[in-house]
PDB file of N, CA and C in Angstrom:
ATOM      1  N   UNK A   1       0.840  -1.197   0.000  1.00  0.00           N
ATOM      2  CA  UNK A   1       0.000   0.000   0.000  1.00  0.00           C
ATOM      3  C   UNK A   1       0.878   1.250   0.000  1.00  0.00           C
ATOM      4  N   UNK A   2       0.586   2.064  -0.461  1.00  0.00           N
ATOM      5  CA  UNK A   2       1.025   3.732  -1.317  1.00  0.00           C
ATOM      6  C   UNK A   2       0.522   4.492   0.192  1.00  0.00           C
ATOM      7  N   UNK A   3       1.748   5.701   0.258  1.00  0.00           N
ATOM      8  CA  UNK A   3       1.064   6.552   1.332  1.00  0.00           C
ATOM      9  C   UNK A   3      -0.400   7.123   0.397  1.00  0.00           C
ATOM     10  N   UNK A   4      -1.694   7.619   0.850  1.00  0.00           N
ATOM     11  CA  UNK A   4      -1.780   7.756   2.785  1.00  0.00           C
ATOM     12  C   UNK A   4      -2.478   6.691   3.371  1.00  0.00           C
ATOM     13  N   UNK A   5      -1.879   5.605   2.815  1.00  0.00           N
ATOM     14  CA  UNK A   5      -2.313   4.422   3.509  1.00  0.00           C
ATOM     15  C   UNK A   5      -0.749   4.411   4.413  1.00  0.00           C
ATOM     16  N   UNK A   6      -1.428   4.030   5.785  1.00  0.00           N
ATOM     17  CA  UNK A   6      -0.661   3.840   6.956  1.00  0.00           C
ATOM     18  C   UNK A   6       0.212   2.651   6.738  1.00  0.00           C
ATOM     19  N   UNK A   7       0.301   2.163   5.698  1.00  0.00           N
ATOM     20  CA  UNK A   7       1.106   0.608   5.900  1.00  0.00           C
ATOM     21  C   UNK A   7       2.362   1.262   6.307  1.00  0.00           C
ATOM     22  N   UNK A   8       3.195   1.812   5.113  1.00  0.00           N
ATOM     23  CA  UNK A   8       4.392   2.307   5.089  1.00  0.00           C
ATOM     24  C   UNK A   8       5.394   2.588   6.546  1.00  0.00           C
ATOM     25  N   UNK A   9       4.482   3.293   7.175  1.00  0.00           N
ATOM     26  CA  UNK A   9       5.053   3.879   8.123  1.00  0.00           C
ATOM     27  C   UNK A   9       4.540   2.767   9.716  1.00  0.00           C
ATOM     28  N   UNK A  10       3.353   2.402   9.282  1.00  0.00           N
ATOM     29  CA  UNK A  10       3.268   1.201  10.279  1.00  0.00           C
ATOM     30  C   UNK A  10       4.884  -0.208  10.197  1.00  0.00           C
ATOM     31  N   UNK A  11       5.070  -0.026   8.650  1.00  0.00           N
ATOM     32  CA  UNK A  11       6.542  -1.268   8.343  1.00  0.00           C
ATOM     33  C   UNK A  11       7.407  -0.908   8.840  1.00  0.00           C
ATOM     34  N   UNK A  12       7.681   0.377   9.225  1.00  0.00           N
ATOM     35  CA  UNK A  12       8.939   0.555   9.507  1.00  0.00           C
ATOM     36  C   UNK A  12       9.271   0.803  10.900  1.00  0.00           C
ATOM     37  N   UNK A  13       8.175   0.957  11.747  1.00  0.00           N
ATOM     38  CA  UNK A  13       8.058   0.574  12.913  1.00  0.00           C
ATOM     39  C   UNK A  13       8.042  -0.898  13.398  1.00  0.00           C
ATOM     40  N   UNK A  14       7.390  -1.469  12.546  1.00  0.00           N
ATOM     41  CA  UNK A  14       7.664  -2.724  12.798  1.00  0.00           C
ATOM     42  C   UNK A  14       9.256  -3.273  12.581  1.00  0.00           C
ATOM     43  N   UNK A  15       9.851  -2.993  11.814  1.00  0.00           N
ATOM     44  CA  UNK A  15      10.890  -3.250  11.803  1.00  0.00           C
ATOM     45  C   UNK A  15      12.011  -3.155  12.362  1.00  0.00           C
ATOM     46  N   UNK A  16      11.315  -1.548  13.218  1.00  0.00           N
ATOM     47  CA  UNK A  16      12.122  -0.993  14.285  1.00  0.00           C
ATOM     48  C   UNK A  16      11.906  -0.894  15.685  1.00  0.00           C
ATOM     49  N   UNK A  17      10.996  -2.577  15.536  1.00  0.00           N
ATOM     50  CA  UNK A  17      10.452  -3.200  16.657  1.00  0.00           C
ATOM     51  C   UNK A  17      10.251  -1.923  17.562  1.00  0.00           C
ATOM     52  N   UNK A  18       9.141  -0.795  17.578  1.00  0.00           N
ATOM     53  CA  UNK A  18       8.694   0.098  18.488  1.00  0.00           C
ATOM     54  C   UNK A  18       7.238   0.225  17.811  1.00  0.00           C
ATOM     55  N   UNK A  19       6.688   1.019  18.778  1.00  0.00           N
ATOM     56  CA  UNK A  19       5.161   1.241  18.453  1.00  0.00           C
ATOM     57  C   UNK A  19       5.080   2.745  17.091  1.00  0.00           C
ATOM     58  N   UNK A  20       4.005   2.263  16.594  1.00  0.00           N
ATOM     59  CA  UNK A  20       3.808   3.675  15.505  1.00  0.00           C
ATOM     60  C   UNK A  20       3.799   5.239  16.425  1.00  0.00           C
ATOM     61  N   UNK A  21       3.129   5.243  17.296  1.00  0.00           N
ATOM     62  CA  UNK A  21       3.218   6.567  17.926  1.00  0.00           C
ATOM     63  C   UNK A  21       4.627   6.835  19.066  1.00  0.00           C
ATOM     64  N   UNK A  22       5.588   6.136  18.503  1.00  0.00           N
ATOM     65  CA  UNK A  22       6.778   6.422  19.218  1.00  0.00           C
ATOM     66  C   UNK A  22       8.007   6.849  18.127  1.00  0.00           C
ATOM     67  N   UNK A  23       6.825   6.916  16.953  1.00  0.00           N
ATOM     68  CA  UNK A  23       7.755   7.343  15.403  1.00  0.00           C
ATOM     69  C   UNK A  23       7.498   9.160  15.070  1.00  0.00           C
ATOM     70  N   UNK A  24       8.253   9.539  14.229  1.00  0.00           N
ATOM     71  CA  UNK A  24       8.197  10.627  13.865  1.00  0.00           C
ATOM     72  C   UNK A  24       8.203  10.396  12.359  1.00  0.00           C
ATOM     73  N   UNK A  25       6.678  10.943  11.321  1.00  0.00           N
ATOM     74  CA  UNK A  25       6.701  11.279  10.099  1.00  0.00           C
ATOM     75  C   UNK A  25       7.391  12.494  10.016  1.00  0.00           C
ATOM     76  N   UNK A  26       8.346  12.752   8.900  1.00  0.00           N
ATOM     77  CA  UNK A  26       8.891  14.211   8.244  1.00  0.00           C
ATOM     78  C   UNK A  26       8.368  13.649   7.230  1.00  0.00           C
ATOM     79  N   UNK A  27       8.032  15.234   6.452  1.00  0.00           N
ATOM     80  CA  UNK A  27       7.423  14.780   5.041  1.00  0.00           C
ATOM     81  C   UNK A  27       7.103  15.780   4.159  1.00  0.00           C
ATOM     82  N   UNK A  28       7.295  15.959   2.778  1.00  0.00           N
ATOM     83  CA  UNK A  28       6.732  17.783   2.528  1.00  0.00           C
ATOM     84  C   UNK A  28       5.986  17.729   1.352  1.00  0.00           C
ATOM     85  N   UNK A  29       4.951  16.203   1.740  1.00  0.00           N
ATOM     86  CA  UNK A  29       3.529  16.055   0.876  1.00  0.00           C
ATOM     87  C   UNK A  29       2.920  16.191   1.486  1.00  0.00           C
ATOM     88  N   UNK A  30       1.452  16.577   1.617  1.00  0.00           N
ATOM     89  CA  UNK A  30       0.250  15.901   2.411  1.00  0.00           C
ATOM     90  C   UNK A  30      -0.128  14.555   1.884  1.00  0.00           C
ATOM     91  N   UNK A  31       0.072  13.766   1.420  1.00  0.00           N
ATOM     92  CA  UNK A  31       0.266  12.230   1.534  1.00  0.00           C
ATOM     93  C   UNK A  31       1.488  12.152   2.924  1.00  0.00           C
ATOM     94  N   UNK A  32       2.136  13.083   3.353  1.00  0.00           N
ATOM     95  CA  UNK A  32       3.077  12.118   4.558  1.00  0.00           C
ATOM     96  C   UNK A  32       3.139  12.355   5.533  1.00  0.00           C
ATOM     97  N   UNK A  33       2.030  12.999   5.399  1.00  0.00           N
ATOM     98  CA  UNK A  33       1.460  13.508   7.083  1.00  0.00           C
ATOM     99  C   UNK A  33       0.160  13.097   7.048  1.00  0.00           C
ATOM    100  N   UNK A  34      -0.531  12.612   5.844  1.00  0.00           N
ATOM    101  CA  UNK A  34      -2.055  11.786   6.186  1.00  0.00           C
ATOM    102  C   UNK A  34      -1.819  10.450   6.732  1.00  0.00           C
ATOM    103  N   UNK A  35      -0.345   9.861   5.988  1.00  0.00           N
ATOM    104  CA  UNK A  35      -0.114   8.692   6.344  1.00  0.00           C
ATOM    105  C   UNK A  35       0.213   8.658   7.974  1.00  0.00           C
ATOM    106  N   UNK A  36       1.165   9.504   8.236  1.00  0.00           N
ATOM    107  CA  UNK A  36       1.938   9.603   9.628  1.00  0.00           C
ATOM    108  C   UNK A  36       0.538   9.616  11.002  1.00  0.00           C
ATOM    109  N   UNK A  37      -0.462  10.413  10.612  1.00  0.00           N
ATOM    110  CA  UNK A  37      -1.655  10.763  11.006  1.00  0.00           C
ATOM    111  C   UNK A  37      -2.293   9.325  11.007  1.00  0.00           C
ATOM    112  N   UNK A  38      -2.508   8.438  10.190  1.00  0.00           N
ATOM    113  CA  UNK A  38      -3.250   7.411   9.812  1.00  0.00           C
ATOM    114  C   UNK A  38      -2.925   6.328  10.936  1.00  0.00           C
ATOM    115  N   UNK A  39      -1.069   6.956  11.235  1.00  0.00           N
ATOM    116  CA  UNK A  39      -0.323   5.775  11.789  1.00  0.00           C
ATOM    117  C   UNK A  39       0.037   5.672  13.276  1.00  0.00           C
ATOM    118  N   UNK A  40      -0.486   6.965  13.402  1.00  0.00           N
ATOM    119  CA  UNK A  40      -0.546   7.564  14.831  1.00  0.00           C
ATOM    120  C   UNK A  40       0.667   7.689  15.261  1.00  0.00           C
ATOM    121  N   UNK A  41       1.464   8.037  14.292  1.00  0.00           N
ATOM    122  CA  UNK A  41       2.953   8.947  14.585  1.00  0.00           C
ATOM    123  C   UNK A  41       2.492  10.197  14.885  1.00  0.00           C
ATOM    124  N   UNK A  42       4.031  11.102  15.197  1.00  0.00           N
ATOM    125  CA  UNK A  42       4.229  11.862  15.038  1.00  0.00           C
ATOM    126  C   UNK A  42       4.307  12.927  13.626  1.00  0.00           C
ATOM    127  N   UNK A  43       3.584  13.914  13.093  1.00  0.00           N
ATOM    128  CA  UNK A  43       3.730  14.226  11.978  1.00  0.00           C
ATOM    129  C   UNK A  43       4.185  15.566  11.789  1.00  0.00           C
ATOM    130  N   UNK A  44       5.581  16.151  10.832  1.00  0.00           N
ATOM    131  CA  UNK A  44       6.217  16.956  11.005  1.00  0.00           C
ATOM    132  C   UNK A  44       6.124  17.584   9.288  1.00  0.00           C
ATOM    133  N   UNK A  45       5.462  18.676   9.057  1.00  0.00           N
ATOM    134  CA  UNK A  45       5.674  18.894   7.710  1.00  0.00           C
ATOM    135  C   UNK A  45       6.536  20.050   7.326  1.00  0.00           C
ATOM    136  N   UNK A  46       7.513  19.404   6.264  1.00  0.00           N
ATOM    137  CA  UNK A  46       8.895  20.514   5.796  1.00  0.00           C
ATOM    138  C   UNK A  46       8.212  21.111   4.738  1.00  0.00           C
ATOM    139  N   UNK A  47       8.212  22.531   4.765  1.00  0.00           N
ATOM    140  CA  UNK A  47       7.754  23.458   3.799  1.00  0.00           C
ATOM    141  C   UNK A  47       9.131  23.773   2.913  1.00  0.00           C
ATOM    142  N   UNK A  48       9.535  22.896   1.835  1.00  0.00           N
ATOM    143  CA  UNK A  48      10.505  22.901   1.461  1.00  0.00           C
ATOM    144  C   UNK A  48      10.113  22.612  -0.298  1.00  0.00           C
ATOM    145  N   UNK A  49       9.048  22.075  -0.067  1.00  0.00           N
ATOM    146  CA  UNK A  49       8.347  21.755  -1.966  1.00  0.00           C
ATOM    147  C   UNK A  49       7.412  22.610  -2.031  1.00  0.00           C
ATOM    148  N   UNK A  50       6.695  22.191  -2.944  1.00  0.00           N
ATOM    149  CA  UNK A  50       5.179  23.097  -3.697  1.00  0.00           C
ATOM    150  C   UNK A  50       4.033  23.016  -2.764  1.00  0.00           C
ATOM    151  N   UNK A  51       4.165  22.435  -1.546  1.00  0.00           N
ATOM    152  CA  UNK A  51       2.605  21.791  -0.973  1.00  0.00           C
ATOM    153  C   UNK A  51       2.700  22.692   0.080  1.00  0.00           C
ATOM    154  N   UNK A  52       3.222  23.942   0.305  1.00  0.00           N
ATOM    155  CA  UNK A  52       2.940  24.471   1.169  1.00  0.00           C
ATOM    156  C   UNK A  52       1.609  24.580   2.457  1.00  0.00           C
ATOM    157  N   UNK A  53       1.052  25.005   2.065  1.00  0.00           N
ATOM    158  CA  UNK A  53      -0.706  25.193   1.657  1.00  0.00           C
ATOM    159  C   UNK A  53      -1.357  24.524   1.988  1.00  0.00           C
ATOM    160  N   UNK A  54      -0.949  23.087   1.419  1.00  0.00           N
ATOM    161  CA  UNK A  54      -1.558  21.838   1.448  1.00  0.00           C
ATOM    162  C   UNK A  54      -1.598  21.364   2.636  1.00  0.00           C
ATOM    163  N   UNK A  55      -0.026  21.015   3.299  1.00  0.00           N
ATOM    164  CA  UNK A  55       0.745  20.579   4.180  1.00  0.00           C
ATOM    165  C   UNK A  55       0.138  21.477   5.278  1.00  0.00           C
ATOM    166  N   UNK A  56      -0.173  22.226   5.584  1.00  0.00           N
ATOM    167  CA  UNK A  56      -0.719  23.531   6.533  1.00  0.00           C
ATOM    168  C   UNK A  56      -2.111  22.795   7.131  1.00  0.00           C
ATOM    169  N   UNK A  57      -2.408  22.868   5.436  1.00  0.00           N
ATOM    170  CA  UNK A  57      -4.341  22.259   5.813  1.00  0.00           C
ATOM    171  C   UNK A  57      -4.003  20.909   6.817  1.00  0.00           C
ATOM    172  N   UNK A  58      -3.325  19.771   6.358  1.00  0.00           N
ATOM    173  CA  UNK A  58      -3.438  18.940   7.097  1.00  0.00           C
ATOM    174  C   UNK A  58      -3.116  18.458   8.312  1.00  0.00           C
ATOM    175  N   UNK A  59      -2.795  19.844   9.357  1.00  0.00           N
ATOM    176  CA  UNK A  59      -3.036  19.768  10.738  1.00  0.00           C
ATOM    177  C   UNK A  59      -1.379  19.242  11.261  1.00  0.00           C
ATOM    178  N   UNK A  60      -0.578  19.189  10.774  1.00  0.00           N
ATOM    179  CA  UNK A  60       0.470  18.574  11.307  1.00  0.00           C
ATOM    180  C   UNK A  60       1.082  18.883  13.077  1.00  0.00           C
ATOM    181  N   UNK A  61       1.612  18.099  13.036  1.00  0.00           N
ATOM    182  CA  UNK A  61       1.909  18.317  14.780  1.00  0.00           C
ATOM    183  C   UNK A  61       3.147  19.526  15.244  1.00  0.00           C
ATOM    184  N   UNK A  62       3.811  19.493  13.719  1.00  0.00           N
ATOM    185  CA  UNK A  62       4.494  20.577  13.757  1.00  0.00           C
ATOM    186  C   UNK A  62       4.676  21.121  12.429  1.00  0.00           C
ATOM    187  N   UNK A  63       5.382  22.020  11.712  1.00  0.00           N
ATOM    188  CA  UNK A  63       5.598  22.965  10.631  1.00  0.00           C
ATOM    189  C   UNK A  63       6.938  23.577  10.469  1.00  0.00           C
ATOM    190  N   UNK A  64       8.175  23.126   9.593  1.00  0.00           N
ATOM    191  CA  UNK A  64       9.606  23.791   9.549  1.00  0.00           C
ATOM    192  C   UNK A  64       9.222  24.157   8.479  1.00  0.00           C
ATOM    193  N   UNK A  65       9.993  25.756   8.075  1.00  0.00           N
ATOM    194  CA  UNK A  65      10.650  25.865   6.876  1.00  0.00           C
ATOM    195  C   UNK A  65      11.935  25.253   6.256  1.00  0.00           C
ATOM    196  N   UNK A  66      12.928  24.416   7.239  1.00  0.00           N
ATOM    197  CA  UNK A  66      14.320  24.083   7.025  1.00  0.00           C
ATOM    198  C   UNK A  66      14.827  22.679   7.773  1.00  0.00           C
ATOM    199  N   UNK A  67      15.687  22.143   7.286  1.00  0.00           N
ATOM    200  CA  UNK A  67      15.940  21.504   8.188  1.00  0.00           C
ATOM    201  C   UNK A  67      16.706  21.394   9.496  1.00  0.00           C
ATOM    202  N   UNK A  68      17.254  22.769   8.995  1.00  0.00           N
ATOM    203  CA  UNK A  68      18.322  23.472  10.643  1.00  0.00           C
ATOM    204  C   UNK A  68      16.863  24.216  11.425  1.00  0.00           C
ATOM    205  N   UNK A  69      15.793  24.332  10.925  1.00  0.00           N
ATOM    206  CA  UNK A  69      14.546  24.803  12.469  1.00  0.00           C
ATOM    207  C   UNK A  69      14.007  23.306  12.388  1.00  0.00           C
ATOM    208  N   UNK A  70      13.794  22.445  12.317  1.00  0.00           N
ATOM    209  CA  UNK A  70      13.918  20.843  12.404  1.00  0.00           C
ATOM    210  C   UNK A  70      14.730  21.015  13.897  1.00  0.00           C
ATOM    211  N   UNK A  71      16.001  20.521  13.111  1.00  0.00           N
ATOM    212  CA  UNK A  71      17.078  20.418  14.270  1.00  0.00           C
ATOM    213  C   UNK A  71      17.291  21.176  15.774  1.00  0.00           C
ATOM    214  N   UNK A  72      16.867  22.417  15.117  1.00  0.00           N
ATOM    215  CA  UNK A  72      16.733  23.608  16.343  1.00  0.00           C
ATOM    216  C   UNK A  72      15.617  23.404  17.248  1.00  0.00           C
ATOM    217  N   UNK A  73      14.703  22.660  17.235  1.00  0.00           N
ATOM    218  CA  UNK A  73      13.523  22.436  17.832  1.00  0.00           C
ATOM    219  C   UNK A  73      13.350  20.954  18.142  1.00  0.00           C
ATOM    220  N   UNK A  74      14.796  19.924  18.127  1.00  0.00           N
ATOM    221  CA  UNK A  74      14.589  18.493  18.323  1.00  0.00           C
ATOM    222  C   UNK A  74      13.972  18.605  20.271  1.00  0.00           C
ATOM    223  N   UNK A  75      14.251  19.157  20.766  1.00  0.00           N
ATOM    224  CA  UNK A  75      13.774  19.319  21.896  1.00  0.00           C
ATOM    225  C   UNK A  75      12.333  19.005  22.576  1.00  0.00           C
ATOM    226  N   UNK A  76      11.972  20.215  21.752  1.00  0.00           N
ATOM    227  CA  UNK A  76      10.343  20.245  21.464  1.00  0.00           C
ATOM    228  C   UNK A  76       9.633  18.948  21.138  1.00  0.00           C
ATOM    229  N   UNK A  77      10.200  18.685  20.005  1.00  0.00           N
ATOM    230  CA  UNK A  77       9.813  17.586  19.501  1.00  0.00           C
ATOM    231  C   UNK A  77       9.654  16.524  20.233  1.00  0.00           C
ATOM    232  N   UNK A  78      10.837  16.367  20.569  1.00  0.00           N
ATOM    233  CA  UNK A  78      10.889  15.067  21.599  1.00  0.00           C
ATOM    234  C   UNK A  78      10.102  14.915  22.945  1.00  0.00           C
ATOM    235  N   UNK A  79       9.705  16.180  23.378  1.00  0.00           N
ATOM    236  CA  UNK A  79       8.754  16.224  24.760  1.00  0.00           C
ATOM    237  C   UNK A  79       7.634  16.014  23.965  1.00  0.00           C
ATOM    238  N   UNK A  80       7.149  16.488  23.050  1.00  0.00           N
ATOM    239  CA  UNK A  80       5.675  15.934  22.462  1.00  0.00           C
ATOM    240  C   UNK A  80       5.727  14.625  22.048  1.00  0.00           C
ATOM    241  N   UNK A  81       6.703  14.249  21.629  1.00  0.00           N
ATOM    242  CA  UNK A  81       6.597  12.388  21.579  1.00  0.00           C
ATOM    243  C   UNK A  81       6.623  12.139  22.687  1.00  0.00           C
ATOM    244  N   UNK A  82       7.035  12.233  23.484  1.00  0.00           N
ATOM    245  CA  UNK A  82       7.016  11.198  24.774  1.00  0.00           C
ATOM    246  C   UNK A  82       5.681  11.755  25.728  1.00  0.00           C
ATOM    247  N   UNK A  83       4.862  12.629  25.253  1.00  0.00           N
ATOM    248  CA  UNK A  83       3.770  13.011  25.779  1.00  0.00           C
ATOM    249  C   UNK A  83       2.519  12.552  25.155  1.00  0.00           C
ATOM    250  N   UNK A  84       2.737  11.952  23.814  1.00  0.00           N
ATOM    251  CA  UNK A  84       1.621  11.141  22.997  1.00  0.00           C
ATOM    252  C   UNK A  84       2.300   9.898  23.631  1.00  0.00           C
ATOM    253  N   UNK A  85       2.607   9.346  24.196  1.00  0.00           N
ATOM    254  CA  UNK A  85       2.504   7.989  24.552  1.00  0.00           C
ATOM    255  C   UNK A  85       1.931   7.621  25.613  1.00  0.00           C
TER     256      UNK A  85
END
């Protein structure tokens, strides 16, 4: 199954023997944050392609322009994962 079917991101948790909501989607479709959403990850959308807009609409848990405000905010991030669990 094709994102925004949850398989994808459900496999790779599995693989990385942990639960889906102990994962983090990055992604800068809205296919990879419907999926991440689907999968009950974490969903992080990089405003870095054309889907600006898109990516906005679909509610993500967070929003970078870059990947150094990514990095700059692993902090953050990480207290909201361990607060969805």
């Amino acid at each position: 199954n094709l994102k925004p079917h949850p398989a994808p991101v459900l496999e790779a948790a599995k693989r990385l023997n942990i639960h889906p909501s102990s994962c983090v989607m990055v992604g800068d479709m809205p296919l990879d944050i419907q999926a991440g959403k689907k999968a009950k990850a974490l969903t992080i959308a990089m405003l870095t392609g054309i889907f600006d807009h898109a990516l906005v609409e679909c509610q993500p848990d967070f929003v970078f322009k870059s990947l150094s405000e990514l990095i700059e905010n692993l902090d953050l991030i990480e207290s909201k994962l361990f607060a969805m669990e």
